[in-house]
PDB file of N, CA and C in Angstrom:
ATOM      1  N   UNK A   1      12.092   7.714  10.512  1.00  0.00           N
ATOM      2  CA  UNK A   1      11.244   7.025   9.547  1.00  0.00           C
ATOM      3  C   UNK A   1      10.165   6.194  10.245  1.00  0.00           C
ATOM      4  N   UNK A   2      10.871   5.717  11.694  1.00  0.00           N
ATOM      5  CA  UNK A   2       9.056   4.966  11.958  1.00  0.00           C
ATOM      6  C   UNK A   2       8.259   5.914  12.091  1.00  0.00           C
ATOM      7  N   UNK A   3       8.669   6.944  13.013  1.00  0.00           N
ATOM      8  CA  UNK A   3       7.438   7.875  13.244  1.00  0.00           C
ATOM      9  C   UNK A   3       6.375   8.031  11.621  1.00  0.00           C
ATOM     10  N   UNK A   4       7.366   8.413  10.595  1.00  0.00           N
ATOM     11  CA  UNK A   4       6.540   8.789   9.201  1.00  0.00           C
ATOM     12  C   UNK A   4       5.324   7.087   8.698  1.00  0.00           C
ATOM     13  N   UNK A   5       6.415   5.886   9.128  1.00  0.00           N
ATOM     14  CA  UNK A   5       5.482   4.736   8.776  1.00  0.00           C
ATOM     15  C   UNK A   5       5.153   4.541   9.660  1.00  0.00           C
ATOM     16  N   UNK A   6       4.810   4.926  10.625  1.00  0.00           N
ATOM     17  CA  UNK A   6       3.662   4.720  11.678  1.00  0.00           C
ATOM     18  C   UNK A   6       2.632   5.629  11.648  1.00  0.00           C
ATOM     19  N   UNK A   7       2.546   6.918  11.392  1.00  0.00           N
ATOM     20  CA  UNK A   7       1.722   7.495  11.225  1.00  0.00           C
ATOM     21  C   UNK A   7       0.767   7.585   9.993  1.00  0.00           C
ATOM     22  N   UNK A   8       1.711   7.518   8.591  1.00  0.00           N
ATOM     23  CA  UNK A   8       0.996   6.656   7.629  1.00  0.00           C
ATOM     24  C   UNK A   8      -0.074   5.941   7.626  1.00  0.00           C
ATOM     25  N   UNK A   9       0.522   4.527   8.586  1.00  0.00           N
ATOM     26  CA  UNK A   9      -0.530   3.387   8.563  1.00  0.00           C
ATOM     27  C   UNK A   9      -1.245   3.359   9.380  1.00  0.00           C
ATOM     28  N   UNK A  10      -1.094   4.177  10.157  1.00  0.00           N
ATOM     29  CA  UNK A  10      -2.487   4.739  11.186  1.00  0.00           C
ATOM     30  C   UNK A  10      -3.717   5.135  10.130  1.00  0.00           C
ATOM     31  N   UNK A  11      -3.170   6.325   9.547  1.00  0.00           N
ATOM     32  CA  UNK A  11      -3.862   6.811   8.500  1.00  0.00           C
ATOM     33  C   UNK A  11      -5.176   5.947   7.551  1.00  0.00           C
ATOM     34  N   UNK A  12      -3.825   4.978   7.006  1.00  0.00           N
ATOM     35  CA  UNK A  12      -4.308   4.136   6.030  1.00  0.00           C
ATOM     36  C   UNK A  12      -5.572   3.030   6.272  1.00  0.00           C
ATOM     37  N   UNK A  13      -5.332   2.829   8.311  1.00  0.00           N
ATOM     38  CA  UNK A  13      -6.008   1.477   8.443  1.00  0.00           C
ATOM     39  C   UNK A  13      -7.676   2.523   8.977  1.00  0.00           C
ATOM     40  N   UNK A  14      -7.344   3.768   9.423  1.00  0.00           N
ATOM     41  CA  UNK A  14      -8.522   4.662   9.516  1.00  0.00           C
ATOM     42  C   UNK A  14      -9.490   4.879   8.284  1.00  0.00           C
ATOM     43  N   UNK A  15      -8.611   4.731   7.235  1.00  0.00           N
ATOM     44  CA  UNK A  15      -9.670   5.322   6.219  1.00  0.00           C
ATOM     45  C   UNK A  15     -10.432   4.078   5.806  1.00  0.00           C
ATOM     46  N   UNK A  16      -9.609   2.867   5.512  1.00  0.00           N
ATOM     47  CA  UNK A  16     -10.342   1.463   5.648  1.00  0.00           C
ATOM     48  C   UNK A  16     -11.762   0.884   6.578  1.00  0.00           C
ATOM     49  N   UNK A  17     -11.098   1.610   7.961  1.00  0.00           N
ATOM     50  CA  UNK A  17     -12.106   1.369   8.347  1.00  0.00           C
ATOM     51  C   UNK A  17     -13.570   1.866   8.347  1.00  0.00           C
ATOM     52  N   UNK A  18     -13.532   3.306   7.695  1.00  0.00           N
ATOM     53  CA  UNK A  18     -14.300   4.073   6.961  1.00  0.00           C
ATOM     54  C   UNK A  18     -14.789   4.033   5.925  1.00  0.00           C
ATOM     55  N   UNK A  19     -13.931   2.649   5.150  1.00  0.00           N
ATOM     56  CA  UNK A  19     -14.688   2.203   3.794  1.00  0.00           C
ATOM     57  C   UNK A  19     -15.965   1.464   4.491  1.00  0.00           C
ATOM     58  N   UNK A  20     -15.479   0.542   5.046  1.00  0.00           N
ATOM     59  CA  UNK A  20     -16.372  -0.833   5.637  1.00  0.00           C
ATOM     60  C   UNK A  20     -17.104  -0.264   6.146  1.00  0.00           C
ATOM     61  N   UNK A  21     -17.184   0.890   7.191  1.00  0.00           N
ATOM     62  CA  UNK A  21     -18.491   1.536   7.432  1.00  0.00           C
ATOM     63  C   UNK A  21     -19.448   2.375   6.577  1.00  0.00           C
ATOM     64  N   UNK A  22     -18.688   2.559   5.575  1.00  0.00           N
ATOM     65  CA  UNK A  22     -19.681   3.214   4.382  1.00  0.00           C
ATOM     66  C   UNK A  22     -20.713   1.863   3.612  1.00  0.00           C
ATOM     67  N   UNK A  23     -19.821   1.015   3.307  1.00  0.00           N
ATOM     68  CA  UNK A  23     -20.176   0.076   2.763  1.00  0.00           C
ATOM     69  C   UNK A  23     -21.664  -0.825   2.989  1.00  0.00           C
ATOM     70  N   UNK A  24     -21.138  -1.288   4.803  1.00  0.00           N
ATOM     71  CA  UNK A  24     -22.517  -1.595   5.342  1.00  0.00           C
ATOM     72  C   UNK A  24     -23.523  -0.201   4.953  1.00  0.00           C
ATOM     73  N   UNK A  25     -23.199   0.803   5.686  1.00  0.00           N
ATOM     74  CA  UNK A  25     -24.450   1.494   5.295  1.00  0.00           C
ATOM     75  C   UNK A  25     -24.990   1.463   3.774  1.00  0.00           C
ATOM     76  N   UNK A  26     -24.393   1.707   3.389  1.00  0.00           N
ATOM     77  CA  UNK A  26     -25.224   1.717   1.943  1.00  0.00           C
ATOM     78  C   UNK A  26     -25.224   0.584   1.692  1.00  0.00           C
ATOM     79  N   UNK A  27     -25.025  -0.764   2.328  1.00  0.00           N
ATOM     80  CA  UNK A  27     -25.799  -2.083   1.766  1.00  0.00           C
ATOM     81  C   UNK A  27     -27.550  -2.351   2.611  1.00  0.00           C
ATOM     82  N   UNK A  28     -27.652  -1.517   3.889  1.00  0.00           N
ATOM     83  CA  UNK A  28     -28.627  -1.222   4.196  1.00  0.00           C
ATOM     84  C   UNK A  28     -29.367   0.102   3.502  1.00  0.00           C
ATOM     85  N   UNK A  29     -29.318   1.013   2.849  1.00  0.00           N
ATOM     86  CA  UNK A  29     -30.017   1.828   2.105  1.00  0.00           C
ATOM     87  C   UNK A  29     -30.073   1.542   0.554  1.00  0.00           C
ATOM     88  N   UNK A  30     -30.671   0.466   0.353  1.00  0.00           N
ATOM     89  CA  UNK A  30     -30.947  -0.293  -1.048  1.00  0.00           C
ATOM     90  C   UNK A  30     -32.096   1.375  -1.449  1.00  0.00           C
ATOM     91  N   UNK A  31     -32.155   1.330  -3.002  1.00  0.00           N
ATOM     92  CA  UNK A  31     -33.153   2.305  -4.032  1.00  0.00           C
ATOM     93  C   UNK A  31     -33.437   1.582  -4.710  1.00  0.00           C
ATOM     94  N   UNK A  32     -33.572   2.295  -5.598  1.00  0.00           N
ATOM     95  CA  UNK A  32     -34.003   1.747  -7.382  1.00  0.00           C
ATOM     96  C   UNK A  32     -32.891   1.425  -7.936  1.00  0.00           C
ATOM     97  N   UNK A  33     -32.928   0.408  -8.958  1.00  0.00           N
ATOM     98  CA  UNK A  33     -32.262  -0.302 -10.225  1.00  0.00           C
ATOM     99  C   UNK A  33     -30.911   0.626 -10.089  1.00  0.00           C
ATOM    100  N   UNK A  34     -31.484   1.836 -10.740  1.00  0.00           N
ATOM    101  CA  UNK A  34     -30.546   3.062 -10.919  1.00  0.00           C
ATOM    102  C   UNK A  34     -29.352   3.410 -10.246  1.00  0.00           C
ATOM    103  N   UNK A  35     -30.179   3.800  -8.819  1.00  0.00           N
ATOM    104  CA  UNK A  35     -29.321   3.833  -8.348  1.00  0.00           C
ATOM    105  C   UNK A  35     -28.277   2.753  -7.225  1.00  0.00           C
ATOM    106  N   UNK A  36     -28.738   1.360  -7.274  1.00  0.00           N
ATOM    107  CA  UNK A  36     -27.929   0.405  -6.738  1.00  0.00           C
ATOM    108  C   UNK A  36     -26.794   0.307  -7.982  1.00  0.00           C
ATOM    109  N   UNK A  37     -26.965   0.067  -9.285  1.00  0.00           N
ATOM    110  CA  UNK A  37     -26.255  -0.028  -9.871  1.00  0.00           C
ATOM    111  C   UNK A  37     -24.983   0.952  -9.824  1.00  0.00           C
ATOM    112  N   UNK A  38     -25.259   2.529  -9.632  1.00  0.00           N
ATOM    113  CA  UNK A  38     -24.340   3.414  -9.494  1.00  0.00           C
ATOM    114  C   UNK A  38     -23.445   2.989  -7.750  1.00  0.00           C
ATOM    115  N   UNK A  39     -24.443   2.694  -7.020  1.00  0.00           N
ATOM    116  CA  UNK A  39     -23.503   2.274  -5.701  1.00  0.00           C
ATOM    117  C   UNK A  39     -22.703   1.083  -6.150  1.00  0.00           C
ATOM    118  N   UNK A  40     -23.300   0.263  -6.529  1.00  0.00           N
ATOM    119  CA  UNK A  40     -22.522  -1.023  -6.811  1.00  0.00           C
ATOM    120  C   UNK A  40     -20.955  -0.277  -7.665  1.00  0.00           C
ATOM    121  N   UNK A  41     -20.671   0.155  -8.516  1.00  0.00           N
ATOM    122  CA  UNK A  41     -20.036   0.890  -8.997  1.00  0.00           C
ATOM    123  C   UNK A  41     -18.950   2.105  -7.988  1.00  0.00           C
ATOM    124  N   UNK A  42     -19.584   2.918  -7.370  1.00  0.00           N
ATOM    125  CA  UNK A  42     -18.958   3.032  -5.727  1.00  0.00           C
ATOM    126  C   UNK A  42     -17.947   2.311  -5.213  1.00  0.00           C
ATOM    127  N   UNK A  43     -18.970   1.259  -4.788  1.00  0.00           N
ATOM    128  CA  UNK A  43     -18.499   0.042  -4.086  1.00  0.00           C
ATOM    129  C   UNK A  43     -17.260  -0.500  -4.647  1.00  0.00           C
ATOM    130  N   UNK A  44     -17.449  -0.998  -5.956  1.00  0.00           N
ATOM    131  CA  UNK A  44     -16.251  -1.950  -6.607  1.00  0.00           C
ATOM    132  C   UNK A  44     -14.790  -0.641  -6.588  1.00  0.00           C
ATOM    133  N   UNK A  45     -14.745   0.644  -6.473  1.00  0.00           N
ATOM    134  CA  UNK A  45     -14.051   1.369  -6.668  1.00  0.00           C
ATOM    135  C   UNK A  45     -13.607   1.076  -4.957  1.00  0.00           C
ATOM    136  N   UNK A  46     -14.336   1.374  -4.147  1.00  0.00           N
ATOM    137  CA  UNK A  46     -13.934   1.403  -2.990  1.00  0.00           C
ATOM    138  C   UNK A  46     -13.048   0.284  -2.393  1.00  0.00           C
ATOM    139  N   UNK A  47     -13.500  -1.093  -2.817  1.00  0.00           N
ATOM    140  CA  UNK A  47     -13.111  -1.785  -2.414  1.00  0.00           C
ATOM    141  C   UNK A  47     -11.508  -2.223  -3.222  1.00  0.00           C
ATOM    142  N   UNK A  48     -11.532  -1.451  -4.514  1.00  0.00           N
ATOM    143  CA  UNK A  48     -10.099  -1.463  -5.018  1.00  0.00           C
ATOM    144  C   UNK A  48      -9.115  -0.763  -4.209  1.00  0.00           C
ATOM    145  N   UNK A  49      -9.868   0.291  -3.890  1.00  0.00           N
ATOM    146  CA  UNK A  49      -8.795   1.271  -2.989  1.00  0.00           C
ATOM    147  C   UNK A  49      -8.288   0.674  -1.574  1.00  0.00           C
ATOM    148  N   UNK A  50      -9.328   0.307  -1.052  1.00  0.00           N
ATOM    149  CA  UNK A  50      -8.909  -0.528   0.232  1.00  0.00           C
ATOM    150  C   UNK A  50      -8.302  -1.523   0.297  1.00  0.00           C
ATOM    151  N   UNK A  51      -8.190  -2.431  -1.116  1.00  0.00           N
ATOM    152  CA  UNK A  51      -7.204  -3.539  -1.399  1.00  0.00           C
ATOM    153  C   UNK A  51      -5.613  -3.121  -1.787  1.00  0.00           C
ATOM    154  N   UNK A  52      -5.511  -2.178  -1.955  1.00  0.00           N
ATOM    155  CA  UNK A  52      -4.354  -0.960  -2.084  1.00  0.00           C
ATOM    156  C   UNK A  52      -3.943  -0.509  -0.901  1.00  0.00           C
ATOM    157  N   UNK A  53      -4.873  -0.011  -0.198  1.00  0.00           N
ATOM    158  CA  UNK A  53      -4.325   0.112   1.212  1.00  0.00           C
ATOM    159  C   UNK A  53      -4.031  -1.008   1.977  1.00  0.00           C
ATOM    160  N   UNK A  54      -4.840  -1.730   1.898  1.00  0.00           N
ATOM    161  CA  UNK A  54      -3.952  -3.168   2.601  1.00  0.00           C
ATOM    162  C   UNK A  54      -2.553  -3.603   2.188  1.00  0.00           C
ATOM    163  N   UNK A  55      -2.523  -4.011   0.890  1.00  0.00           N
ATOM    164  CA  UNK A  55      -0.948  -3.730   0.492  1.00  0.00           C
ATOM    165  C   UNK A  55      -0.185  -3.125   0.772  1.00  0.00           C
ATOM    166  N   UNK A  56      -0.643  -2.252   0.410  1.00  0.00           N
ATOM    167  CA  UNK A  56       0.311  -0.741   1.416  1.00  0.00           C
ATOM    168  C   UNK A  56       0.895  -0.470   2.790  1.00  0.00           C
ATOM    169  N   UNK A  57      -0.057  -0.969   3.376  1.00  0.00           N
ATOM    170  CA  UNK A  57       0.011  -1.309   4.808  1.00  0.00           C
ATOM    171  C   UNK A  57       0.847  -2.388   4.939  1.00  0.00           C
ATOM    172  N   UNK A  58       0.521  -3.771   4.108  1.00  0.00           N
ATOM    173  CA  UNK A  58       2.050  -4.355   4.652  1.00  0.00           C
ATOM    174  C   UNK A  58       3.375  -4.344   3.967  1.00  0.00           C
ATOM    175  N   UNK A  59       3.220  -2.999   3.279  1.00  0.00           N
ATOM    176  CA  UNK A  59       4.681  -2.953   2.529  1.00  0.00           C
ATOM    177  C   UNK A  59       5.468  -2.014   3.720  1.00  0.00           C
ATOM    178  N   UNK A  60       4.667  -1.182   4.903  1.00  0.00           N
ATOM    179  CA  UNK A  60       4.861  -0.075   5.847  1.00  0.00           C
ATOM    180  C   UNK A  60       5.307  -1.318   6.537  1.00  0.00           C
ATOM    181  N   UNK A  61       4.382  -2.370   7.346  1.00  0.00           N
ATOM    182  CA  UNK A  61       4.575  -3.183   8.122  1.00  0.00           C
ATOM    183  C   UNK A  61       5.813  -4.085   7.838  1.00  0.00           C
ATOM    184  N   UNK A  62       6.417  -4.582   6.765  1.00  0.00           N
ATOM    185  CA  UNK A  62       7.706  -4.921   6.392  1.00  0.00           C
ATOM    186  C   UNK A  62       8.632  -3.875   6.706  1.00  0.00           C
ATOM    187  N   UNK A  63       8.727  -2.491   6.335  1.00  0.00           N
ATOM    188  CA  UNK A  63       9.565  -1.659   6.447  1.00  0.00           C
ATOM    189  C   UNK A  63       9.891  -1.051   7.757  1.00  0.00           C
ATOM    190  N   UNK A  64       8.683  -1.535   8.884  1.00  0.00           N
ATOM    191  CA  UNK A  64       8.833  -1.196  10.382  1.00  0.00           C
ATOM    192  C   UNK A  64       9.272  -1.951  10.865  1.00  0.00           C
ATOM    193  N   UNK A  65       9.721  -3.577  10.329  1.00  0.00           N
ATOM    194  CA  UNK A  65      10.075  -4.920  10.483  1.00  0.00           C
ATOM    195  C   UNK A  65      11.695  -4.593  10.168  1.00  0.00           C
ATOM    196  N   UNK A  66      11.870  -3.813   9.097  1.00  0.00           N
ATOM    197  CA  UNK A  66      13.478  -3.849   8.983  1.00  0.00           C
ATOM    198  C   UNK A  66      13.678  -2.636   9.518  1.00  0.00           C
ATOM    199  N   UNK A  67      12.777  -1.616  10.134  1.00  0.00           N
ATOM    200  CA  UNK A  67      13.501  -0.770  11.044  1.00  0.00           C
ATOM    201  C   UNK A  67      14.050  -1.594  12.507  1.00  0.00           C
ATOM    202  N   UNK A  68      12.871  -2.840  12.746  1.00  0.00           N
ATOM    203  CA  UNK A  68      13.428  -3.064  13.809  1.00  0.00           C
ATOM    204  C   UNK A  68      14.734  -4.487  13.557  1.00  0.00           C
ATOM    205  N   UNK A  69      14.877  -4.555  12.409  1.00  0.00           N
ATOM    206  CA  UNK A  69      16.138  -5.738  12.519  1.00  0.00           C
ATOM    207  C   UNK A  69      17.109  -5.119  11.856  1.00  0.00           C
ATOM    208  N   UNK A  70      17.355  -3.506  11.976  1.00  0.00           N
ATOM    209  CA  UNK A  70      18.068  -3.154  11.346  1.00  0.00           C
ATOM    210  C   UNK A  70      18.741  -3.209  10.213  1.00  0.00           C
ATOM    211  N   UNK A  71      17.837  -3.313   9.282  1.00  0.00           N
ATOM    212  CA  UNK A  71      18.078  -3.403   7.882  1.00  0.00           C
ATOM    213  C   UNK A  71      17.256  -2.324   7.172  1.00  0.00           C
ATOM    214  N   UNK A  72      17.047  -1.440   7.722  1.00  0.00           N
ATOM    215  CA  UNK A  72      15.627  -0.320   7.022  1.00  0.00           C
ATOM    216  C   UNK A  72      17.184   0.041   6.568  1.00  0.00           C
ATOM    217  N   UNK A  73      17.120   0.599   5.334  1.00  0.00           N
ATOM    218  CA  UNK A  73      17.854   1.922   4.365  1.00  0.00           C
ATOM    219  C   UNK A  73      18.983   1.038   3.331  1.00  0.00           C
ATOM    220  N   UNK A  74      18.645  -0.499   3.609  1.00  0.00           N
ATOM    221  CA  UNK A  74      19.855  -1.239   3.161  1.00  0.00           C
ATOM    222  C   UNK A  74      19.144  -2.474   1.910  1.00  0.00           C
ATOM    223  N   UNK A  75      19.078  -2.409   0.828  1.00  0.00           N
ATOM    224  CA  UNK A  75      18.545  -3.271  -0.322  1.00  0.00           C
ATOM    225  C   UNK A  75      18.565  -4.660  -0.141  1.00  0.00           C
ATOM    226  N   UNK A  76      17.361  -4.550  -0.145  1.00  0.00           N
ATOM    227  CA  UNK A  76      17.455  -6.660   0.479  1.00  0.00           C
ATOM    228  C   UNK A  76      18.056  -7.212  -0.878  1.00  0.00           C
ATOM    229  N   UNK A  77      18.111  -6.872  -1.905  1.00  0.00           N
ATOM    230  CA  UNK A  77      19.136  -7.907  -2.890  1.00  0.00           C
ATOM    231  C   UNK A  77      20.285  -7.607  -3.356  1.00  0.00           C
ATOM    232  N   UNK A  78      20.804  -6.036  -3.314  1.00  0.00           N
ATOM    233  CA  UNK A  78      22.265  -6.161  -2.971  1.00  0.00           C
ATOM    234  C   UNK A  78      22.856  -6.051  -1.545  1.00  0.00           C
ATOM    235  N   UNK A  79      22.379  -4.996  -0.449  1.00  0.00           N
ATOM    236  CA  UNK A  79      23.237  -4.823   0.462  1.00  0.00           C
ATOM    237  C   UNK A  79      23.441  -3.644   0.728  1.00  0.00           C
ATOM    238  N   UNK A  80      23.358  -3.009  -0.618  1.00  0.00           N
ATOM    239  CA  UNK A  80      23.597  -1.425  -0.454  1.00  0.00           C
ATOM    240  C   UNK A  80      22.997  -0.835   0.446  1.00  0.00           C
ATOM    241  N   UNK A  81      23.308   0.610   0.366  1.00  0.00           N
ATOM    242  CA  UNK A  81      22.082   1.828   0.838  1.00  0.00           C
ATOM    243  C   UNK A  81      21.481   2.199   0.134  1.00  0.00           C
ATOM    244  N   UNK A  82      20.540   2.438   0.028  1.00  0.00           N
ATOM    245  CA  UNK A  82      18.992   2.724  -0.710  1.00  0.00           C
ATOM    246  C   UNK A  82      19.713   4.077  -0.821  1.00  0.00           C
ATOM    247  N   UNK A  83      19.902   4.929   0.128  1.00  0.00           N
ATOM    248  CA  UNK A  83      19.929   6.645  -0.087  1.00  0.00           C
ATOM    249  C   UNK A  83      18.721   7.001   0.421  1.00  0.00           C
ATOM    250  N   UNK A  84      19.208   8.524   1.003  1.00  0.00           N
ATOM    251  CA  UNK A  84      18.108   9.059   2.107  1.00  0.00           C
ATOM    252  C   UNK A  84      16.983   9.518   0.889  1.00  0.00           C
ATOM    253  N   UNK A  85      17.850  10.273  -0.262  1.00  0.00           N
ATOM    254  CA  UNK A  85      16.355  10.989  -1.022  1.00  0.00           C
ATOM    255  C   UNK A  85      15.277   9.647  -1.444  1.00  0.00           C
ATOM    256  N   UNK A  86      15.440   8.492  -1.568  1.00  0.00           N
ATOM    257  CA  UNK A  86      14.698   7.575  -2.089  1.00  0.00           C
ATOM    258  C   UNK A  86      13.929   7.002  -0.586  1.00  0.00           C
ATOM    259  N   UNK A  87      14.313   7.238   0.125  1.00  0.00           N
ATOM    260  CA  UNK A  87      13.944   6.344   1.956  1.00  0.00           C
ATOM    261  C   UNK A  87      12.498   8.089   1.181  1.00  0.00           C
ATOM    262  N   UNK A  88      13.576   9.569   1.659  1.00  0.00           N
ATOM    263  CA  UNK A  88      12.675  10.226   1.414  1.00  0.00           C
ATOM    264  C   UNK A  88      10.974  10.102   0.602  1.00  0.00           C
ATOM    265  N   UNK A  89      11.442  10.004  -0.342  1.00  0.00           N
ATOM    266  CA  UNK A  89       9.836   9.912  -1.694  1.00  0.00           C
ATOM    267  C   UNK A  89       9.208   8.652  -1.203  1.00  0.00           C
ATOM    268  N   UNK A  90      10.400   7.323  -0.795  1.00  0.00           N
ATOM    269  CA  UNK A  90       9.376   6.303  -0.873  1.00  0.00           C
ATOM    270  C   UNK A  90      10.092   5.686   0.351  1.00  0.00           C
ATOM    271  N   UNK A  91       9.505   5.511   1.466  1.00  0.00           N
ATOM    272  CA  UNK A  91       9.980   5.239   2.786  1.00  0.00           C
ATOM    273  C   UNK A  91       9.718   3.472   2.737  1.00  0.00           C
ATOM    274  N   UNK A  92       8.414   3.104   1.978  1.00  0.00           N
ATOM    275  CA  UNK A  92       8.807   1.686   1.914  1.00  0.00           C
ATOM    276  C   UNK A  92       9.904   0.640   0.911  1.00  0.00           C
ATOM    277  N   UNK A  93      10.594   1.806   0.295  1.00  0.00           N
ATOM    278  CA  UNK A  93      11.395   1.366  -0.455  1.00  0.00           C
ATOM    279  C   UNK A  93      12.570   0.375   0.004  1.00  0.00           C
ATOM    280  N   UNK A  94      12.541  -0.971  -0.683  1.00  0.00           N
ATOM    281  CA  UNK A  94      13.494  -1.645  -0.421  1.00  0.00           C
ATOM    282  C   UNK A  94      14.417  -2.176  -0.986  1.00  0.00           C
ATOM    283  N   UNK A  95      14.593  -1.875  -2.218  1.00  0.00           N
ATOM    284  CA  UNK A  95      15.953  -1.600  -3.001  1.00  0.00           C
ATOM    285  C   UNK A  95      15.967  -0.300  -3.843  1.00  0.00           C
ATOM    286  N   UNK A  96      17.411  -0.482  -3.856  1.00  0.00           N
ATOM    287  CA  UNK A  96      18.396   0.536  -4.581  1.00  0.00           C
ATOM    288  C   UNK A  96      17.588   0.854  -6.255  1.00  0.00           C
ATOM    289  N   UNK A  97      17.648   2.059  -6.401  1.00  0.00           N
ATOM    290  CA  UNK A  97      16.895   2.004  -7.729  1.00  0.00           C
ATOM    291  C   UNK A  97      17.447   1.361  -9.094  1.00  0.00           C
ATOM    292  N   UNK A  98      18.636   1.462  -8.786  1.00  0.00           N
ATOM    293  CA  UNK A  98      18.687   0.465  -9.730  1.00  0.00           C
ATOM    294  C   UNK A  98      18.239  -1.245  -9.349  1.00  0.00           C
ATOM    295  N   UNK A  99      18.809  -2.086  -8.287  1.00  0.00           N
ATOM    296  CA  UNK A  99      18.029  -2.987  -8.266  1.00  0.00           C
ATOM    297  C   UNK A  99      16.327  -3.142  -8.575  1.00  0.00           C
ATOM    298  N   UNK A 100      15.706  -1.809  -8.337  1.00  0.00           N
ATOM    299  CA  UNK A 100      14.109  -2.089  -8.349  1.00  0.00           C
ATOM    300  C   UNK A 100      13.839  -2.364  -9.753  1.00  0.00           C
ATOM    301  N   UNK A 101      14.938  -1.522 -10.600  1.00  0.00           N
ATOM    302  CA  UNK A 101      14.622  -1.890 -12.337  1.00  0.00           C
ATOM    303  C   UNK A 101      14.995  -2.823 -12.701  1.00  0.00           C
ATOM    304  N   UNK A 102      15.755  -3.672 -12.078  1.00  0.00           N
ATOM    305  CA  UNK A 102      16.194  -5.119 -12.159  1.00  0.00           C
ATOM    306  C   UNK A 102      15.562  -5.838 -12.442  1.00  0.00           C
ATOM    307  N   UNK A 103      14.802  -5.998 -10.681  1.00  0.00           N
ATOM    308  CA  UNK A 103      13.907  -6.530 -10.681  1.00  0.00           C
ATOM    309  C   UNK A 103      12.383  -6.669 -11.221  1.00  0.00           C
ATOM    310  N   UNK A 104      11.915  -5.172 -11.793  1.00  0.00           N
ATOM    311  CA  UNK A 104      10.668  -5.058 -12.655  1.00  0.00           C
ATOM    312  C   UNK A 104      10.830  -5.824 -13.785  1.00  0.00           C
ATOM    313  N   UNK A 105      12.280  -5.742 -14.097  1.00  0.00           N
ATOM    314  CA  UNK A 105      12.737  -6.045 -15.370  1.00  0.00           C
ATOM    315  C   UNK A 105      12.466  -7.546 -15.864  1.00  0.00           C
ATOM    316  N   UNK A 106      12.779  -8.205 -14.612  1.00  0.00           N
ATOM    317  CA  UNK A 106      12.408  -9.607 -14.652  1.00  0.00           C
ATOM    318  C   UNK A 106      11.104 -10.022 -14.111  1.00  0.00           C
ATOM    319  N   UNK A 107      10.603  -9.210 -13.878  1.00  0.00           N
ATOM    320  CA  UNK A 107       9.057  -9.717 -13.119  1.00  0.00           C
ATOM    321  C   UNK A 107       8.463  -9.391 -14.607  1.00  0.00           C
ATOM    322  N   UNK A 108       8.987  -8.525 -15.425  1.00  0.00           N
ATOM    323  CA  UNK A 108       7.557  -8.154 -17.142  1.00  0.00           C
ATOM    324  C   UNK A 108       8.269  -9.640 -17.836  1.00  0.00           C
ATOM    325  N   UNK A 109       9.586  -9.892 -17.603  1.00  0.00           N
ATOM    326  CA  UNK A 109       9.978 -11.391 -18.249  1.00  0.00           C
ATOM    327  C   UNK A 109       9.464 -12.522 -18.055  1.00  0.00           C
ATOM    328  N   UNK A 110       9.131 -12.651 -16.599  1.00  0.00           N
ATOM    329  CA  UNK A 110       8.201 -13.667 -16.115  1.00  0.00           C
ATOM    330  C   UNK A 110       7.040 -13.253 -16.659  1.00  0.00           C
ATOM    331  N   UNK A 111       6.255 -12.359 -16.485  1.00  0.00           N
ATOM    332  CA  UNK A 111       5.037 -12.386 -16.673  1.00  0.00           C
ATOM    333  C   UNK A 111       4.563 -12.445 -18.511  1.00  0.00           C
ATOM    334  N   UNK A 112       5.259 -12.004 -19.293  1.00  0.00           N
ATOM    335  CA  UNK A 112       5.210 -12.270 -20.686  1.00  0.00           C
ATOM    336  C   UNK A 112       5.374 -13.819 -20.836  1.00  0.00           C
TER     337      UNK A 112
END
């Protein structure tokens, strides 16, 4: 699994850095009304995605954190094992699926 979250966030911090270089450029190739408005639009998309990948990145960077304190595959709020098919689909996964509905469960309670 590090190899898979390491290579991942290689991935992830490459394409980032490929936003930011798009970005400057097209803040140096200003047009018309028209079309700044459509970049601006671009832009706000881009920069959602890259705020996603940052997250992302430190949900990998936590999960390379409990590969190395030996806790990767084990639910930080019960204890359990996560299970390989769930490590599988979602390698930053850190609880048991049922704990994760637990916990959503009470995060829509809080947030209502």
């Amino acid at each position: 699994f590090r190899q898979k979250l390491s290579g991942w966030r290689a991935e992830l911090v490459e394409e980032s850095k490929q936003t930011i270089d798009n970005l400057r450029d097209e803040v140096r190739d200003v047009g018309d009304e028209a079309e700044r408005a459509t970049r601006e639009t671009e832009n706000s998309l881009e920069l959602r995605t890259r705020d996603r990948y940052r997250k992302l990145i430190s949900k990998i960077d936590d999960a390379l954190r409990r590969i190395d304190d030996g806790e990767y595959g084990f639910c930080i709020d019960t204890g359990e094992d996560i299970g390989l098919d769930r490590l599988e689909a979602r390698p930053t996964a850190e609880r048991t699926v049922d704990a994760q509905e637990r916990w959503e469960h009470r995060q829509r309670q809080i947030g209502d």
